[in-house]
N, C-alpha and C. Protein backbone atom coordinates (compact mmCIF):
# COMPACT_ATOMS: atom_id res chain seq x y z
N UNK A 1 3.92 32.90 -36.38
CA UNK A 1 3.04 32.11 -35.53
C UNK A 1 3.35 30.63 -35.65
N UNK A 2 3.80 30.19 -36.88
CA UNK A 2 4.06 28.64 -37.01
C UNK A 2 5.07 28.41 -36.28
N UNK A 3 6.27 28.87 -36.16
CA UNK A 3 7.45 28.88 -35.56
C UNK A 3 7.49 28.49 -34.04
N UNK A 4 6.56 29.31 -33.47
CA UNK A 4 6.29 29.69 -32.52
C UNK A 4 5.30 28.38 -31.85
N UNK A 5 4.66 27.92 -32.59
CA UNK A 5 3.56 26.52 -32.83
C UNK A 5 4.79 25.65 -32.74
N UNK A 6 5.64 25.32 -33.29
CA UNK A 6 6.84 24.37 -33.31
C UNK A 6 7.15 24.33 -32.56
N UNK A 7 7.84 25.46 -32.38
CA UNK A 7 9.04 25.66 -30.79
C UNK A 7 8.03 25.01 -29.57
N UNK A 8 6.60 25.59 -29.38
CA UNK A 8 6.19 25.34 -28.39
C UNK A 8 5.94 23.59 -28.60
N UNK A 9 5.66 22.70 -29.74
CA UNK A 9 5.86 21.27 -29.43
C UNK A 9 6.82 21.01 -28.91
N UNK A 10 8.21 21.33 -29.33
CA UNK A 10 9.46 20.60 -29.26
C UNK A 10 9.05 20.63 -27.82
N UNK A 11 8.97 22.05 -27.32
CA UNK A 11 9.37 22.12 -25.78
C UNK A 11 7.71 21.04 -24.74
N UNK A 12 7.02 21.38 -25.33
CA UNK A 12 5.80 19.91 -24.94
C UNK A 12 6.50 18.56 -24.69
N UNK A 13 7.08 18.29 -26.15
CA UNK A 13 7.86 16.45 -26.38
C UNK A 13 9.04 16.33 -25.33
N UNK A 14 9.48 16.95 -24.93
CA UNK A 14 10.68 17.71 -24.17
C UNK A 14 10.37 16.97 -22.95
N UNK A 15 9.18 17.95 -22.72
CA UNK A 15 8.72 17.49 -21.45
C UNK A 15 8.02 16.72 -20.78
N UNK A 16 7.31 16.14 -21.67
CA UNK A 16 6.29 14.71 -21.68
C UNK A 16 8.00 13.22 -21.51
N UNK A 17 8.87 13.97 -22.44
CA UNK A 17 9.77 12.47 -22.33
C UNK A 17 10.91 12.69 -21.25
N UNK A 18 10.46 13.91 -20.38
CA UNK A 18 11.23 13.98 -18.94
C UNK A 18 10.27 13.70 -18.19
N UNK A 19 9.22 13.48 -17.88
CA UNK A 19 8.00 13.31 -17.30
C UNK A 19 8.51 11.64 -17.29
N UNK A 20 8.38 11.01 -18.53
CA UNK A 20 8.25 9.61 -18.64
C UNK A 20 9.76 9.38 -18.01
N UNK A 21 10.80 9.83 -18.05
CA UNK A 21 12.24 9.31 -17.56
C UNK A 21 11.81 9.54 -16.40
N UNK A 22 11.60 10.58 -15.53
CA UNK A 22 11.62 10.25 -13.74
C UNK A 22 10.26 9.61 -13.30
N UNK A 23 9.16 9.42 -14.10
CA UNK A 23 8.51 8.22 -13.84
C UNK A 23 9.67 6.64 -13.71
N UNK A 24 10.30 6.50 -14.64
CA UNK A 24 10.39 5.32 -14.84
C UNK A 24 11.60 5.27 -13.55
N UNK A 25 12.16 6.21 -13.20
CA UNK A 25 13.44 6.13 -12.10
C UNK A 25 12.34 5.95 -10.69
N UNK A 26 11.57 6.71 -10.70
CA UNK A 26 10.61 5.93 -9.51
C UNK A 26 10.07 4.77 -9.52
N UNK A 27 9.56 4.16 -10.59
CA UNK A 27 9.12 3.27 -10.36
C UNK A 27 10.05 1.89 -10.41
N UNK A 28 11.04 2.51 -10.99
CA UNK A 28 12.25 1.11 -10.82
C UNK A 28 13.09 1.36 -9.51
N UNK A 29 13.14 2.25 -9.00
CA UNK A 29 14.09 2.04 -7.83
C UNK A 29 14.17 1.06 -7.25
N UNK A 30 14.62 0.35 -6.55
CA UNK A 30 14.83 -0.79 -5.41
C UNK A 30 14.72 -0.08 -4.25
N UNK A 31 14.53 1.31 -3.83
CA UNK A 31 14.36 2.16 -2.68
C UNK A 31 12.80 2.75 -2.80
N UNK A 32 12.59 2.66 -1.04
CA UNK A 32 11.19 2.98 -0.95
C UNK A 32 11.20 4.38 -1.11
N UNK A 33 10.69 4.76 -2.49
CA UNK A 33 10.28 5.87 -2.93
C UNK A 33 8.86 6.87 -2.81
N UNK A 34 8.71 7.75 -2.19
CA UNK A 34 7.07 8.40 -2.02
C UNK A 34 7.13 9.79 -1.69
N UNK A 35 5.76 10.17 -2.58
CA UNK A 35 5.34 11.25 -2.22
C UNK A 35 4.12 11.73 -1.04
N UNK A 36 4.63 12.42 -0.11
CA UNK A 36 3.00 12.10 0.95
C UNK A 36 2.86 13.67 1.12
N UNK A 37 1.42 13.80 1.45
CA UNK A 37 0.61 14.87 1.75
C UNK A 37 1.13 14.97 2.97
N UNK A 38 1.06 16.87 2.94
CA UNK A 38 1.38 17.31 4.40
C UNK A 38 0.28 16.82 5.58
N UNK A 39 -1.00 16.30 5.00
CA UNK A 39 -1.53 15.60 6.18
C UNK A 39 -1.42 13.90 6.25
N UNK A 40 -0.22 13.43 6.10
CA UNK A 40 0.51 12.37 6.17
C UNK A 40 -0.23 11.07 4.93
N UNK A 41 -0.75 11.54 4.01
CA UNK A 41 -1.76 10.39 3.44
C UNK A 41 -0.48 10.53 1.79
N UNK A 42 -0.62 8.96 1.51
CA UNK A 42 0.44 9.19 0.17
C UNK A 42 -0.13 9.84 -0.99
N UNK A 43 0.56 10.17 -1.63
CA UNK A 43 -0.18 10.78 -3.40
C UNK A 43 0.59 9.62 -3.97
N UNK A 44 2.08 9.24 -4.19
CA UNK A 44 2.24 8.28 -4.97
C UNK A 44 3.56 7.30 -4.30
N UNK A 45 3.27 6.21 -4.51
CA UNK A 45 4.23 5.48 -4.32
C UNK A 45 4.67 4.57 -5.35
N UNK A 46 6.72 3.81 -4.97
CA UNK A 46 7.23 3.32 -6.10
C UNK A 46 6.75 1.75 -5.69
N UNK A 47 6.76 0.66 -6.56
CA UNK A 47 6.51 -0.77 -6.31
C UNK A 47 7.16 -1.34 -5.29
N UNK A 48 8.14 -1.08 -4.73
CA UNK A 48 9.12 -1.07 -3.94
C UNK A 48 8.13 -1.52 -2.50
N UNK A 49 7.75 -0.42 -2.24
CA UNK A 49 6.27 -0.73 -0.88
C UNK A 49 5.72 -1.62 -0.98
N UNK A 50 5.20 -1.97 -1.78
CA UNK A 50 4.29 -3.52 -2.00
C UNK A 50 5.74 -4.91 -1.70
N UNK A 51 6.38 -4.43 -2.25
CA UNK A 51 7.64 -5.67 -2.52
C UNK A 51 7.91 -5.75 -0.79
N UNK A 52 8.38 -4.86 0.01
CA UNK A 52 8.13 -4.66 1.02
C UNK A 52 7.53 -4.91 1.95
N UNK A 53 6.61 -4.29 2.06
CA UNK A 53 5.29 -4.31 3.12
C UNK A 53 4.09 -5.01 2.61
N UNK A 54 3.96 -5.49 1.29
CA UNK A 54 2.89 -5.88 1.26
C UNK A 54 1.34 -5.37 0.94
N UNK A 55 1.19 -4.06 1.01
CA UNK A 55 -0.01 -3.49 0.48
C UNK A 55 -0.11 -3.03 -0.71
N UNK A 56 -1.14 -2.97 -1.22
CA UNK A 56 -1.41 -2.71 -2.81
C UNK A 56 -0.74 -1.27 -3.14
N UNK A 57 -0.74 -1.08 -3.69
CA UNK A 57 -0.47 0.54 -4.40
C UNK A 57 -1.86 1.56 -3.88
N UNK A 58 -3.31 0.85 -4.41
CA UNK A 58 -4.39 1.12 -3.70
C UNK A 58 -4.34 1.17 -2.39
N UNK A 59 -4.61 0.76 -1.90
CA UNK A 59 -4.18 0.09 -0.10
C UNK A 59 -2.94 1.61 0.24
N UNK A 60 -2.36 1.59 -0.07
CA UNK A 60 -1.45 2.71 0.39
C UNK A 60 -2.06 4.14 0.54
N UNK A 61 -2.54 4.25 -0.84
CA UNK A 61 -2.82 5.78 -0.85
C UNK A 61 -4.23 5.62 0.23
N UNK A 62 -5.04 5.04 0.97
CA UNK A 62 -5.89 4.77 1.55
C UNK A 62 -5.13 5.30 3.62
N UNK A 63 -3.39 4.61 3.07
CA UNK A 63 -3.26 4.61 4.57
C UNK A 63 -2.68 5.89 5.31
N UNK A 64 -2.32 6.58 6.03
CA UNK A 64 -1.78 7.51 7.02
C UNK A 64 -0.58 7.03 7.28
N UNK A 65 0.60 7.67 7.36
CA UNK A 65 2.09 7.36 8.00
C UNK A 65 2.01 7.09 8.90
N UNK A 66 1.24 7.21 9.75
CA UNK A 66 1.15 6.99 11.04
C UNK A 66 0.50 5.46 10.92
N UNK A 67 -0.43 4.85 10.41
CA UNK A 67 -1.05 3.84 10.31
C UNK A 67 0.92 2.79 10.28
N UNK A 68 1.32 3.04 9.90
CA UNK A 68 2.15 2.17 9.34
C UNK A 68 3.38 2.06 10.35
N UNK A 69 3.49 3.27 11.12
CA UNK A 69 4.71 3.41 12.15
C UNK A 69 4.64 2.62 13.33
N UNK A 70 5.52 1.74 13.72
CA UNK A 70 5.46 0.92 14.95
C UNK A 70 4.83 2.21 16.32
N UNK A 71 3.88 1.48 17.20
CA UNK A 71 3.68 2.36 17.94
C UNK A 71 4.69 3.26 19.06
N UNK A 72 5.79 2.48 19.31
CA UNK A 72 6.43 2.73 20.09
C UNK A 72 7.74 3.77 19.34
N UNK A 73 7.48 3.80 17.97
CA UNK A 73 8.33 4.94 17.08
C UNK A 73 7.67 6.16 16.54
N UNK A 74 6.20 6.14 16.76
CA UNK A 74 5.69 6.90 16.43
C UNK A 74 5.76 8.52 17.54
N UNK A 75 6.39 9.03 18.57
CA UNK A 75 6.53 9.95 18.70
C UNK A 75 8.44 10.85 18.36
N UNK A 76 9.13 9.86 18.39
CA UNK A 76 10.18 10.16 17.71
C UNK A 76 9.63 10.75 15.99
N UNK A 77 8.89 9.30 15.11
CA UNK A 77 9.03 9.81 14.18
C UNK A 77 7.74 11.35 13.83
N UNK A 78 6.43 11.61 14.77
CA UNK A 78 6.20 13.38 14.45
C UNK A 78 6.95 14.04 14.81
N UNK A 79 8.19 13.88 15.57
CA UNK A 79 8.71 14.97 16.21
C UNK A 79 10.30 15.43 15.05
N UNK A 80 10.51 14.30 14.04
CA UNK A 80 11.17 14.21 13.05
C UNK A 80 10.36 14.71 11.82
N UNK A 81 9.35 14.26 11.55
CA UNK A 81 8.12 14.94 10.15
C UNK A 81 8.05 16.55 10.99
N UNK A 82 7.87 17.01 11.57
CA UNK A 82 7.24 18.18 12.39
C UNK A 82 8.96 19.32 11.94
N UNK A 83 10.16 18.90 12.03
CA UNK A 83 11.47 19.36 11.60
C UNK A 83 11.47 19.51 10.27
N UNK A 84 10.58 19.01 9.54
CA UNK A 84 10.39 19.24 7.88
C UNK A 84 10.16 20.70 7.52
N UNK A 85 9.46 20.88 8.18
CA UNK A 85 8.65 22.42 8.03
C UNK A 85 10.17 23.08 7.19
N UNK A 86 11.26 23.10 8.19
CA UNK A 86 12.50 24.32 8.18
C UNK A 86 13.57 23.27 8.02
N UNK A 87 13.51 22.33 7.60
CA UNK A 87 15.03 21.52 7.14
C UNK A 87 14.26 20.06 6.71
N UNK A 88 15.28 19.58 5.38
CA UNK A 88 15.24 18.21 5.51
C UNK A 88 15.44 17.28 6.62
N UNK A 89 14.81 16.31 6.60
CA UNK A 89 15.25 15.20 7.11
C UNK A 89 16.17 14.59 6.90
N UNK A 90 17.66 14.25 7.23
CA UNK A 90 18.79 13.77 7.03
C UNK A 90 18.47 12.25 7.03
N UNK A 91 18.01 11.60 8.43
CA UNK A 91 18.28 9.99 8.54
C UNK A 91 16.96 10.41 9.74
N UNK A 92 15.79 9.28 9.13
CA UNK A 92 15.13 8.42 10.21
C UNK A 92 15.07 6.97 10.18
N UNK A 93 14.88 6.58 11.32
CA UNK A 93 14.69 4.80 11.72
C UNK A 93 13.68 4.85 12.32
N UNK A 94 12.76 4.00 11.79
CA UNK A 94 12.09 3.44 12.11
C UNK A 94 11.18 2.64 11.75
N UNK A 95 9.96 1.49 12.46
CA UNK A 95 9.62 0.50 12.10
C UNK A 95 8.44 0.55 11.35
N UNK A 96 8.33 -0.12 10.40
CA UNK A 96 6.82 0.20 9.84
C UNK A 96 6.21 -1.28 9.41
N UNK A 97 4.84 -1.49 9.60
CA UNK A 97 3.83 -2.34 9.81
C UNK A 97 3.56 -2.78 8.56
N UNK A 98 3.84 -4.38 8.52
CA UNK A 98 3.43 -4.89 6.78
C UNK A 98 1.85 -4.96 7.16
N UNK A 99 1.30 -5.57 5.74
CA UNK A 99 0.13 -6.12 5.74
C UNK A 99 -0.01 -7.07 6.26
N UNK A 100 0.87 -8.05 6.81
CA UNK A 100 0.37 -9.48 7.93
C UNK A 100 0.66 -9.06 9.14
N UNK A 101 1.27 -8.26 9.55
CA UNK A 101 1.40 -7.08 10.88
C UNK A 101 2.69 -7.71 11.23
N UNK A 102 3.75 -7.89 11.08
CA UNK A 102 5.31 -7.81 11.29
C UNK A 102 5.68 -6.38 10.93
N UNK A 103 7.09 -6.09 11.38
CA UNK A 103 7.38 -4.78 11.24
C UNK A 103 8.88 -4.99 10.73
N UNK A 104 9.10 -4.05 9.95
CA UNK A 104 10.35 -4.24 9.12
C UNK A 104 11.07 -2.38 9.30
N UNK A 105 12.16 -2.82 9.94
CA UNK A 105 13.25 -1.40 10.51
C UNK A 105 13.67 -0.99 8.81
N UNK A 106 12.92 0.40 8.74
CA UNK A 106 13.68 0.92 7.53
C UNK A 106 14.10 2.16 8.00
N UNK A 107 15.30 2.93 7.24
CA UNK A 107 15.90 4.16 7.58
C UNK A 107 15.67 5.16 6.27
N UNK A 108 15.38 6.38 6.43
CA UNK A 108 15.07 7.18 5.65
C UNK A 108 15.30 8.58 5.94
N UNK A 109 15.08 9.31 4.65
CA UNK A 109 15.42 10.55 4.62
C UNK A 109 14.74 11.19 4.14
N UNK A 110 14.34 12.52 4.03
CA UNK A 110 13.00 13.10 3.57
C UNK A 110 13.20 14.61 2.99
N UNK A 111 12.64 15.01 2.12
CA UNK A 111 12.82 16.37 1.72
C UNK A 111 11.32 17.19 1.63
N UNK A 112 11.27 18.19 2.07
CA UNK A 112 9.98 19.16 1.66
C UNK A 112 10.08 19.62 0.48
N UNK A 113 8.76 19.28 -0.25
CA UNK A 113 8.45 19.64 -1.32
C UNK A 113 8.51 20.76 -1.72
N UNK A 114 8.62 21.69 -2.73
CA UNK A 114 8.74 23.13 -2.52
C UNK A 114 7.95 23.55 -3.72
């Protein structure tokens, strides 16, 4: 049973200090990094967005993808999120809305969570 008590820390410490390494690769990227709910609202984003666009970290998880998409890109880009279902997203463009309301052309790529 002790053994077994061991083994199962190592493999805990293991994983708490892979936990902390791809934390820290998200949050240092220089690329806008995020996780969003299939009903378009974020769970987490990297600092990168704020450096960016301007809204808090708070402020984000508050907003909708759609809140943020230039209006005139916003049916290209559901008709690109909506292709997620059954394939990654290779390359999108399009514009998204700071907090002083300018819009800044970013290109991206997207994967379904699995």
């Amino acid at each position: 049973a002790q053994q077994g008590l061991e083994r199962l820390k190592v493999l805990c410490d293991t994983l708490e200090s892979s936990d902390r390494t791809m934390q820290d690769f998200f949050d240092l990227s220089p690329d806008l990094l995020a996780v969003v709910h299939v009903d378009g609202f974020f769970i987490n984003v990297n600092p990168s967005w704020q450096k960016l666009l301007g809204w808090t970290e708070d402020e984000m998880y508050r907003l909708n993808w759609l809140q943020l998409v230039h209006p005139e890109d916003q049916a290209v880009f559901r008709e690109a999120i909506g292709r997620l279902v059954s394939h990654d997203l290779d390359r999108l463009v399009c514009r998204l809305r700071t907090k002083d309301g300018q819009y800044h052309t970013v290109e991206f790529s997207a994967t379904k969570w699995k």
